[in-house]
Protein backbone atom coordinates (compact mmCIF):
# COMPACT_ATOMS: atom_id res chain seq x y z
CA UNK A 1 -48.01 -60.36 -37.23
CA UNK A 2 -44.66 -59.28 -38.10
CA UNK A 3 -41.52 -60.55 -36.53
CA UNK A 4 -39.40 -57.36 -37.33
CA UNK A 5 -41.82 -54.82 -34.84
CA UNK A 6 -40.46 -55.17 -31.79
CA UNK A 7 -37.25 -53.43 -32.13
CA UNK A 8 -39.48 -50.41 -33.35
CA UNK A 9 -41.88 -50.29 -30.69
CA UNK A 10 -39.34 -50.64 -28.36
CA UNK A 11 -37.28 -47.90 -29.44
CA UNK A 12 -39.86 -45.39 -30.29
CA UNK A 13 -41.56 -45.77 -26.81
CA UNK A 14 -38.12 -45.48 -25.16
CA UNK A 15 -37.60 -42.28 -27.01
CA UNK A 16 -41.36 -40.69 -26.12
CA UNK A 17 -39.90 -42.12 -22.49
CA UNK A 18 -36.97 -40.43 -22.02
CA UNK A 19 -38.78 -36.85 -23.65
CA UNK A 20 -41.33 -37.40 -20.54
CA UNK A 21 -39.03 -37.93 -18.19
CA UNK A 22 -36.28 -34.79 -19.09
CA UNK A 23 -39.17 -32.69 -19.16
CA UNK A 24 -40.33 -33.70 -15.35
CA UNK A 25 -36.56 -33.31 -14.38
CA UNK A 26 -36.45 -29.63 -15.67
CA UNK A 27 -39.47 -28.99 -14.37
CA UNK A 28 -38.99 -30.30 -10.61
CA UNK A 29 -35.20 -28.22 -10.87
CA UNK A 30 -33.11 -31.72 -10.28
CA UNK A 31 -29.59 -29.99 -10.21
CA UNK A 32 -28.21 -30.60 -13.68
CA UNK A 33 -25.74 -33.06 -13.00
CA UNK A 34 -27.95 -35.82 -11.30
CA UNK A 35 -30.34 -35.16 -14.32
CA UNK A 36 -27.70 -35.84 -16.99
CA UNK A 37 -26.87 -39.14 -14.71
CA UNK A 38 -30.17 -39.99 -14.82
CA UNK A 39 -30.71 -39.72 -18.52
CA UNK A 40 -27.11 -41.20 -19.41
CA UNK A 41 -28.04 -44.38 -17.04
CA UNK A 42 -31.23 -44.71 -18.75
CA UNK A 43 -29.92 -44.54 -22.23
CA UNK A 44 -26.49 -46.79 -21.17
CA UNK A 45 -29.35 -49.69 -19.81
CA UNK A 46 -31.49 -48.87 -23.06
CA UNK A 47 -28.80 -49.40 -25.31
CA UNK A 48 -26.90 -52.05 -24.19
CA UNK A 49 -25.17 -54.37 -26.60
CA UNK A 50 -26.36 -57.84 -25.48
CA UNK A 51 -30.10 -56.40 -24.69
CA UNK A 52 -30.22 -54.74 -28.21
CA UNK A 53 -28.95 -58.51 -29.37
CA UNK A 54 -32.06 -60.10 -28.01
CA UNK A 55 -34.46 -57.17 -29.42
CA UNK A 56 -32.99 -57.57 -32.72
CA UNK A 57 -34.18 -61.29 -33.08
CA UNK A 58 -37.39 -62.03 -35.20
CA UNK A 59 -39.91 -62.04 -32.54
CA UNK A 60 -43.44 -61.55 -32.53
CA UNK A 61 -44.77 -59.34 -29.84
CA UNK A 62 -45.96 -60.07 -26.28
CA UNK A 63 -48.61 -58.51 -23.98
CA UNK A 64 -48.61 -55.19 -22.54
CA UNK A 65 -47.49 -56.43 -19.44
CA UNK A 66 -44.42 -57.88 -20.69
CA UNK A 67 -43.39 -55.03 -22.08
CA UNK A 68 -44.38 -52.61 -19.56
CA UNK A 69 -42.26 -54.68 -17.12
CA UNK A 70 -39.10 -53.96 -19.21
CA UNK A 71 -39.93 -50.13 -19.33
CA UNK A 72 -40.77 -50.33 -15.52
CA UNK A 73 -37.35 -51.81 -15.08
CA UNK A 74 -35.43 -49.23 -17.01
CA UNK A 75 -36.66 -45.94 -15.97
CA UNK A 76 -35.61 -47.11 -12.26
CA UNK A 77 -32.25 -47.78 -13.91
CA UNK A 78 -30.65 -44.95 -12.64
CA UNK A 79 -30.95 -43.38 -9.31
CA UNK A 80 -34.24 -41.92 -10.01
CA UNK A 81 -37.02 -43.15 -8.64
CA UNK A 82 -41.09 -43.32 -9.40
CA UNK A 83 -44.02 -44.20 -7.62
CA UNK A 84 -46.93 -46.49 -8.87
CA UNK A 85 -49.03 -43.80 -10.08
CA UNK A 86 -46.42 -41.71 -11.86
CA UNK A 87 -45.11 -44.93 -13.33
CA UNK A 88 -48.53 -45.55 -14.97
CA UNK A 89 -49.15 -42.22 -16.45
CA UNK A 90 -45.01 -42.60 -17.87
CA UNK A 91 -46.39 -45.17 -19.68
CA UNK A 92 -49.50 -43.81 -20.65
CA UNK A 93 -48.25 -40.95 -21.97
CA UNK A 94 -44.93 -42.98 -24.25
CA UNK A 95 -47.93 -45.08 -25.91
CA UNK A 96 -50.55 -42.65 -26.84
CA UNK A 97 -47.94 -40.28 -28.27
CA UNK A 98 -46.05 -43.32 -30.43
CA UNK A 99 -49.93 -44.52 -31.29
CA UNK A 100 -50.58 -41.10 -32.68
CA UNK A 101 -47.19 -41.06 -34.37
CA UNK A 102 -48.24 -44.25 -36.24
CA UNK A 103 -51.18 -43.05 -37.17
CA UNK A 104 -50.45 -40.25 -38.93
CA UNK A 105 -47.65 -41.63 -40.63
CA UNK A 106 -47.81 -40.73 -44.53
CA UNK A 107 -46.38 -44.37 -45.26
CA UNK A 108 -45.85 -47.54 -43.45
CA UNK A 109 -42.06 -47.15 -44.74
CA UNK A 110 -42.57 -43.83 -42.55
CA UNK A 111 -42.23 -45.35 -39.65
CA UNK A 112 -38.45 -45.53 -39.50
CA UNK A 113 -38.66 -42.32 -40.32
CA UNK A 114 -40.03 -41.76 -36.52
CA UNK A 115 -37.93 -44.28 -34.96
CA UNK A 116 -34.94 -42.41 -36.56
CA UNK A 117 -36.18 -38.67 -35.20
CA UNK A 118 -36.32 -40.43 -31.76
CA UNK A 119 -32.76 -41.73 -31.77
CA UNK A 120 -31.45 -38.36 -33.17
CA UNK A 121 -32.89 -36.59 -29.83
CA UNK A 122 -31.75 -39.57 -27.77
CA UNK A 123 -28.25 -38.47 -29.55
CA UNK A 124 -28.83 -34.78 -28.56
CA UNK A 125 -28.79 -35.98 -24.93
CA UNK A 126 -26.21 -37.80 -24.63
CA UNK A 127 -23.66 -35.66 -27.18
CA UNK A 128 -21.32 -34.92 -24.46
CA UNK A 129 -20.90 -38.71 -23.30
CA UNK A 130 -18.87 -40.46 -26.81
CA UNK A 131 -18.84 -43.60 -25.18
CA UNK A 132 -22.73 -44.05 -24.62
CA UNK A 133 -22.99 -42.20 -28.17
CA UNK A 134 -21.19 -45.45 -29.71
CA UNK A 135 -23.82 -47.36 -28.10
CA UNK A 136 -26.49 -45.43 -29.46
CA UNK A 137 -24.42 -45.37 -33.32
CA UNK A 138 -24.36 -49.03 -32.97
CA UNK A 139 -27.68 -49.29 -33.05
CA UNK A 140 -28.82 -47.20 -35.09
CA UNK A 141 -26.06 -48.60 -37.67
CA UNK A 142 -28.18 -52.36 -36.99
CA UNK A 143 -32.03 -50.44 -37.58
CA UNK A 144 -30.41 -49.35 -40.90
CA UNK A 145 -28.97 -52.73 -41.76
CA UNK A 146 -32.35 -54.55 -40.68
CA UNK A 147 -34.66 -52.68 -42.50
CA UNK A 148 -33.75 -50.65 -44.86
CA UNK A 149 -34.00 -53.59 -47.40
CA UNK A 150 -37.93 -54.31 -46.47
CA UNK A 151 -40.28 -54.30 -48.88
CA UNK A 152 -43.07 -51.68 -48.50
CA UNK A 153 -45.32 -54.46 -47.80
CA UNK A 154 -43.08 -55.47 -45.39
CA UNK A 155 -43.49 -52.19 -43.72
CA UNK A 156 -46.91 -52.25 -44.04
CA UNK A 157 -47.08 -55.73 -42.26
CA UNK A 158 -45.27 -54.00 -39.10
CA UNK A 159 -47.74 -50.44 -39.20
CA UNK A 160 -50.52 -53.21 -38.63
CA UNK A 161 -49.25 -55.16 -36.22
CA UNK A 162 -48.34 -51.48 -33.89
CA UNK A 163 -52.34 -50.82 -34.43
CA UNK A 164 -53.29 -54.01 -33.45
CA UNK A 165 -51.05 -53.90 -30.30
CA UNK A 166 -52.71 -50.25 -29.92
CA UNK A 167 -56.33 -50.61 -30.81
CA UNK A 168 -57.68 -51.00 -27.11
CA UNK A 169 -56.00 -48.29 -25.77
CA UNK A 170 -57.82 -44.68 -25.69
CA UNK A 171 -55.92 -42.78 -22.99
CA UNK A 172 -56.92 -38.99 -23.02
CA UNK A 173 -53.89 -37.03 -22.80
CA UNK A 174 -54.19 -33.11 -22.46
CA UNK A 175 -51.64 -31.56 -25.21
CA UNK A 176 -53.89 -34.02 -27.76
CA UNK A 177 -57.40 -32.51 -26.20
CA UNK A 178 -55.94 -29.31 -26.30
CA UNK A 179 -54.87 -29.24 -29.76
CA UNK A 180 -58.21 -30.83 -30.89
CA UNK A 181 -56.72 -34.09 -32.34
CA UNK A 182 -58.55 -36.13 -29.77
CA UNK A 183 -61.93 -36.09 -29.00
CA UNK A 184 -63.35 -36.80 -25.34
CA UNK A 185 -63.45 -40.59 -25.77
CA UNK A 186 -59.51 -40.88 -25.65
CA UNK A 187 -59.58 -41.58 -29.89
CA UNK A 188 -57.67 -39.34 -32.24
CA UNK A 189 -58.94 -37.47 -35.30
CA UNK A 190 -56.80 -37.83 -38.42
CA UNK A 191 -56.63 -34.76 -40.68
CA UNK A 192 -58.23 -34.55 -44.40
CA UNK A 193 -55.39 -32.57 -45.44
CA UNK A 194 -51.36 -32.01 -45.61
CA UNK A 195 -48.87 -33.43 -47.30
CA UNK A 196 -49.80 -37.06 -49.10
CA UNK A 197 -47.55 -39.63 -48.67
CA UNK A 198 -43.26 -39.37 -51.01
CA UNK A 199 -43.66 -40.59 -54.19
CA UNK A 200 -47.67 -39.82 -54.63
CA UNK A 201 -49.68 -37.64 -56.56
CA UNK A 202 -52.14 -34.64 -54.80
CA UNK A 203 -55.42 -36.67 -55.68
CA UNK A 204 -58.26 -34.81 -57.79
CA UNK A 205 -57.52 -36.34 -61.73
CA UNK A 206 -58.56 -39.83 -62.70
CA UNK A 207 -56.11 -40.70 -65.57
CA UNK A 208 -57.70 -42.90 -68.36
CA UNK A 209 -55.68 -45.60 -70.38
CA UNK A 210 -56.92 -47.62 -73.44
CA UNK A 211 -55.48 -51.41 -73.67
CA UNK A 212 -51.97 -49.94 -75.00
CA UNK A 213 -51.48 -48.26 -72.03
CA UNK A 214 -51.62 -44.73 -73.38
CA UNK A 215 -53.17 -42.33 -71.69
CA UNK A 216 -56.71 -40.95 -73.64
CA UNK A 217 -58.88 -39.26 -71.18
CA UNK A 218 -58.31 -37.68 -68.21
CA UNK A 219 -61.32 -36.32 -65.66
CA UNK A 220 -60.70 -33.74 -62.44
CA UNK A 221 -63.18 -33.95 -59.44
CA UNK A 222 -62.91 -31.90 -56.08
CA UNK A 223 -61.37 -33.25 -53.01
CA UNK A 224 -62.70 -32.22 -49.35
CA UNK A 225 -58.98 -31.70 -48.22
CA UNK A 226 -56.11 -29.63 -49.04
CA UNK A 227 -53.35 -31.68 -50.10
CA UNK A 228 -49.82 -30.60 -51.01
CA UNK A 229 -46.93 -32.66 -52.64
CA UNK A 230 -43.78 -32.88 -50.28
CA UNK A 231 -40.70 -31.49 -51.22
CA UNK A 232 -38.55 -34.58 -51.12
CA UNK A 233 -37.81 -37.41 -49.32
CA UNK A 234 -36.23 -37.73 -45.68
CA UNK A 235 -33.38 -39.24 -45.33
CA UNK A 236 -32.80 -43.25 -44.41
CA UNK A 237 -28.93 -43.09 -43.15
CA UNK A 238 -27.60 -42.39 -40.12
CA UNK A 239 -27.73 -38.53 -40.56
CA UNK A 240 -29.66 -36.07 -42.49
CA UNK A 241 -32.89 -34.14 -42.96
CA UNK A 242 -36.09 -36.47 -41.89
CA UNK A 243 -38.42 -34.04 -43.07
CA UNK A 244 -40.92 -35.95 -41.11
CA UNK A 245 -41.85 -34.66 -37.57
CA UNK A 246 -43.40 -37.40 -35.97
CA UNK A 247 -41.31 -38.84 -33.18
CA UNK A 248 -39.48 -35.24 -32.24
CA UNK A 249 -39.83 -33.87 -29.13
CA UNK A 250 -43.39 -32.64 -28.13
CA UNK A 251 -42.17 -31.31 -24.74
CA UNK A 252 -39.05 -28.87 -25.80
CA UNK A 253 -41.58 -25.80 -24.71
CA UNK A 254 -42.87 -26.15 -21.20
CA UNK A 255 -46.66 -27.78 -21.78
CA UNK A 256 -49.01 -29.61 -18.54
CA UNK A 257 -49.54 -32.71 -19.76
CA UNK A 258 -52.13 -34.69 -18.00
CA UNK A 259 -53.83 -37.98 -18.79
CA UNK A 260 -57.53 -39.25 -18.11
CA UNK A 261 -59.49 -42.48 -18.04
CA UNK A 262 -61.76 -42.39 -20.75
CA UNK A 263 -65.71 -43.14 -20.58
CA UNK A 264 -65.62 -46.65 -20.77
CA UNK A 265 -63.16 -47.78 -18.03
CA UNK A 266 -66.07 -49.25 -16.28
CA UNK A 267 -64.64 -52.30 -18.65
CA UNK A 268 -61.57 -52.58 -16.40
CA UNK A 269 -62.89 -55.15 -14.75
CA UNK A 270 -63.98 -57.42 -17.79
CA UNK A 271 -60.35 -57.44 -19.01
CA UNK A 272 -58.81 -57.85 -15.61
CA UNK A 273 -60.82 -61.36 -15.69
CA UNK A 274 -59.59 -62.02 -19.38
CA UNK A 275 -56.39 -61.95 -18.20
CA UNK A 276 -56.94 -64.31 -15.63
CA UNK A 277 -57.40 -67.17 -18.60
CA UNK A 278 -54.74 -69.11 -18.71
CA UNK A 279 -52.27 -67.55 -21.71
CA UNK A 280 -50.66 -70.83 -23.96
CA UNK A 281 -48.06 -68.32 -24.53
CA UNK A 282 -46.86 -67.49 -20.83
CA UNK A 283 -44.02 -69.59 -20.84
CA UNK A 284 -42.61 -68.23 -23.76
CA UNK A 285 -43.32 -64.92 -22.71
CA UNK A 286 -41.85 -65.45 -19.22
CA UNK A 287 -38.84 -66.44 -21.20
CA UNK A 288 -39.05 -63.89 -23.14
CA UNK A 289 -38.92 -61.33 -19.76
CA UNK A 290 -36.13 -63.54 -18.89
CA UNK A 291 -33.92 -62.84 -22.04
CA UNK A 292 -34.27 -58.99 -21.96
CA UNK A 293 -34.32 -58.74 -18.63
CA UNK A 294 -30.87 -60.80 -18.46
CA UNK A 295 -29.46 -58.30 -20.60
CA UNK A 296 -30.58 -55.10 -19.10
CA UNK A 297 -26.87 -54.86 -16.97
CA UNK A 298 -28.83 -52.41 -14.28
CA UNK A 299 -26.00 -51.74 -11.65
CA UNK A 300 -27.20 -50.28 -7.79
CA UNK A 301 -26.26 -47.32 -7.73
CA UNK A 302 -23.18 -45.98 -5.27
CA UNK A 303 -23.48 -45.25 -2.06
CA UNK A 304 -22.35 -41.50 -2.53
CA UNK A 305 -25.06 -41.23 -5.22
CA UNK A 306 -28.08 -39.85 -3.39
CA UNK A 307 -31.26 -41.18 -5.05
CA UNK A 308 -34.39 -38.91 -5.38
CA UNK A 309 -38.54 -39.45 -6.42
CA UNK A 310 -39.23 -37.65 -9.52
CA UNK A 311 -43.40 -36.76 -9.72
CA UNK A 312 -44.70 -37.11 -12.78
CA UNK A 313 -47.85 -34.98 -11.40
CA UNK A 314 -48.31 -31.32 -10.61
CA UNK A 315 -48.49 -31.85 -6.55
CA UNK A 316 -47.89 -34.64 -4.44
CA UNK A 317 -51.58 -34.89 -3.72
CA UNK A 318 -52.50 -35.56 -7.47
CA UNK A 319 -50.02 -38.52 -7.37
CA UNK A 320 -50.79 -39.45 -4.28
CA UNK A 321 -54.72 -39.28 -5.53
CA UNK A 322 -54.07 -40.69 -8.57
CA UNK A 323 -52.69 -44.03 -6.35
CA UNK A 324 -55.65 -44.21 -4.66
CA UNK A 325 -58.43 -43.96 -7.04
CA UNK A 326 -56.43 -46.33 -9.50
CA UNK A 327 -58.58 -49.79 -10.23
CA UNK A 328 -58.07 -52.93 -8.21
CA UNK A 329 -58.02 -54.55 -10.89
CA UNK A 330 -54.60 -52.69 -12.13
CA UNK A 331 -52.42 -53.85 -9.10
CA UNK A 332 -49.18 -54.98 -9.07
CA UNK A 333 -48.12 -58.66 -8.97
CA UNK A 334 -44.57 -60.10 -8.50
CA UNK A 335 -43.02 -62.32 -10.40
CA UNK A 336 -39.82 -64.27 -10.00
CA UNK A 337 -37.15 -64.53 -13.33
CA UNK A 338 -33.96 -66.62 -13.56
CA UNK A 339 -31.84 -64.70 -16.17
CA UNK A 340 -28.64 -65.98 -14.83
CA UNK A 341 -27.64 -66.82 -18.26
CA UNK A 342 -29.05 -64.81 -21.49
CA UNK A 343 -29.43 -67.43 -23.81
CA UNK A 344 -30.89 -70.52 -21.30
CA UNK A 345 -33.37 -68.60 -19.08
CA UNK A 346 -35.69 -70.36 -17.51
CA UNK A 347 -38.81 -69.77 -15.33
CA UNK A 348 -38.97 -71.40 -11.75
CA UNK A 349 -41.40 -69.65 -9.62
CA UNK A 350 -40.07 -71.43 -6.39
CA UNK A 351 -36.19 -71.69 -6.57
CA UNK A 352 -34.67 -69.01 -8.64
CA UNK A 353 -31.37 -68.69 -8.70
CA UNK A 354 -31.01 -64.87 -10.01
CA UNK A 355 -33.70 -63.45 -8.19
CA UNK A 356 -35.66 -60.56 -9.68
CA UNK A 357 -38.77 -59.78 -8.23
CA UNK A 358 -40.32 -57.06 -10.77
CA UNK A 359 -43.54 -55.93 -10.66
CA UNK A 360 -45.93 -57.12 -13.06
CA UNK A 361 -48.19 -54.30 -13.94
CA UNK A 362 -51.54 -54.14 -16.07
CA UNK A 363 -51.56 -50.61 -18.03
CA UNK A 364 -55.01 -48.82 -18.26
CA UNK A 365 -56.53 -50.59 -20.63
CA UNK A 366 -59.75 -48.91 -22.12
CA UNK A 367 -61.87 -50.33 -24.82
């Protein structure tokens, strides 16, 4: 696994976050200003110096529920607030759409590409807020210093390690159905055509070479796609063209987006027991929890802020059906993190002395 992926996956899935998320606030008419609060507390939390300090480390990645416990934590950063059942399809919806993203990328190298077209819209939200924009600059100005130096295999070691950390997860989601790049099952079907990957050749000619290395025979055959050579490169700094779009935002026009159980969750259950083994790595992931967790500086919110539930359903019955039919097997557990101090957290189930309870949360997991 690579020690450089987390940074990405965190970003990326932040980004199809906070696209969900203003989407559901335009849609349920939250008054403008409590929206733009909403989305500048998320981003502030996301972005913050000391938390982007611990991301940045090498690191190899934890489970699903580690991470979904960050996420779970930041979207109720603000004075927003979510239920169980809109909190799992949140996250449903950020993972299948980065999944997608990283499968269709024309490159491994591509993949900053995507994380770069999701920081440019988180920039678009925030552009009348300069100080949270320096937050978001900084970072970006640290994913250019980290990676641009990578080797492509480099790259290639981190597009592997996303799949693996994807491969078990076949959510159906209803803008993918619709648009025919998912099939019933919750998996996606790549295209045979489009543009081939910068710095390739459209294939159809097999190129001959004698022991000199000169070229003496050359032999066309036909090719079941239609493939087209892109026109140049997107750019790698912190502005400019991306070409790409993979990671933009799939929600700027007003689509239903719904998400289904696949056909196999009957396998809930089997994985709910795997995860009952005991994990050699849960200390250092519960450490792990501690160190981000330390850093995300989440303050309570004022007393003349009035919080409000945002739905991330049609009707209150769908959530509210959606909570009830969701597996046993998916239900919250608390756990207890001292993150006092960012760089010596601990875990002490029975006297800790920061004390916060998340909720520990299994995401629908279908094989």
């Amino acid at each position: 696994m690579s020690a450089r992926t987390l940074p990405l996956l965190f970003l990326n899935l932040g980004g199809e976050m906070l696209y969900i998320l203003d989407q559901r606030l335009r849609a349920q008419s939250i008054p403008g200003e409590k929206a733009r609060k909403v989305m500048n507390d998320i981003i502030t939390t996301m972005f913050n110096k000391k938390f982007m300090e611990e991301l940045f480390k090498p690191q190899e990645l934890y489970s699903k529920k580690a991470l979904r416990t960050v996420y779970d934590r930041l979207a109720h950063a603000s004075i927003m607030r979510l239920n169980q059942a809109s909190m799992d399809k949140l996250y449903d919806l950020m993972t299948m759409a980065f999944k997608y993203q990283v499968l269709l990328c024309p490159r491994p190298r591509d993949i900053l590409l995507v994380t770069f077209n999701h920081v440019d819209a988180i920039k678009d939200f925030i552009y009348d807020s300069p100080g949270i924009m320096n937050q978001v600059d900084e970072t970006f100005r640290r994913l250019i210093d980290t990676y641009s130096c990578l080797s492509d295999g480099e790259f290639q070691l981190i597009r592997q390690t996303l799949l693996i950390f994807f491969q078990d997860m076949h959510i159906r989601v209803s803008i993918f159905l619709k648009d025919k790049v998912q099939n019933s099952n919750g998996r996606f079907v790549l295209p045979i055509s489009g543009p081939v990957p910068w710095g390739t050749e459209v294939p159809g000619l097999i190129r001959i070479f004698n022991h000199d290395g000169d070229e003496v025979k050359r032999t066309e055959f036909t090719t079941p796609g239609n493939y087209v050579t892109p026109q140049r490169e997107g750019s790698f700094g912190l502005y400019g063209d991306r070409v790409l779009k993979l990671g933009t935002n799939m929600y700027s026009v007003s689509r239903p987006v719904e998400t289904h159980m696949s056909g196999s969750s009957k396998n809930l259950a089997s994985h709910a027991k795997e995860n009952i083994v005991p994990n050699p790595l849960a200390k250092e992931e519960l450490n792990f929890l501690a160190r981000l967790l330390g850093g995300l500086e989440i303050k309570n919110p004022s007393g003349s802020d009035t919080g409000f539930r945002l739905n991330l359903f049609t009707t209150d019955e769908e959530e509210e059906h959606a909570a009830l039919t969701r597996p046993e097997e998916l239900s919250y557990k608390v756990i207890n993190i001292e993150a006092t101090q960012v760089r010596t957290a601990h875990f002490r189930p029975l006297i800790p002395i920061a004390r916060l309870a998340k909720k520990w949360v299994s995401p629908k997991v279908v094989t």
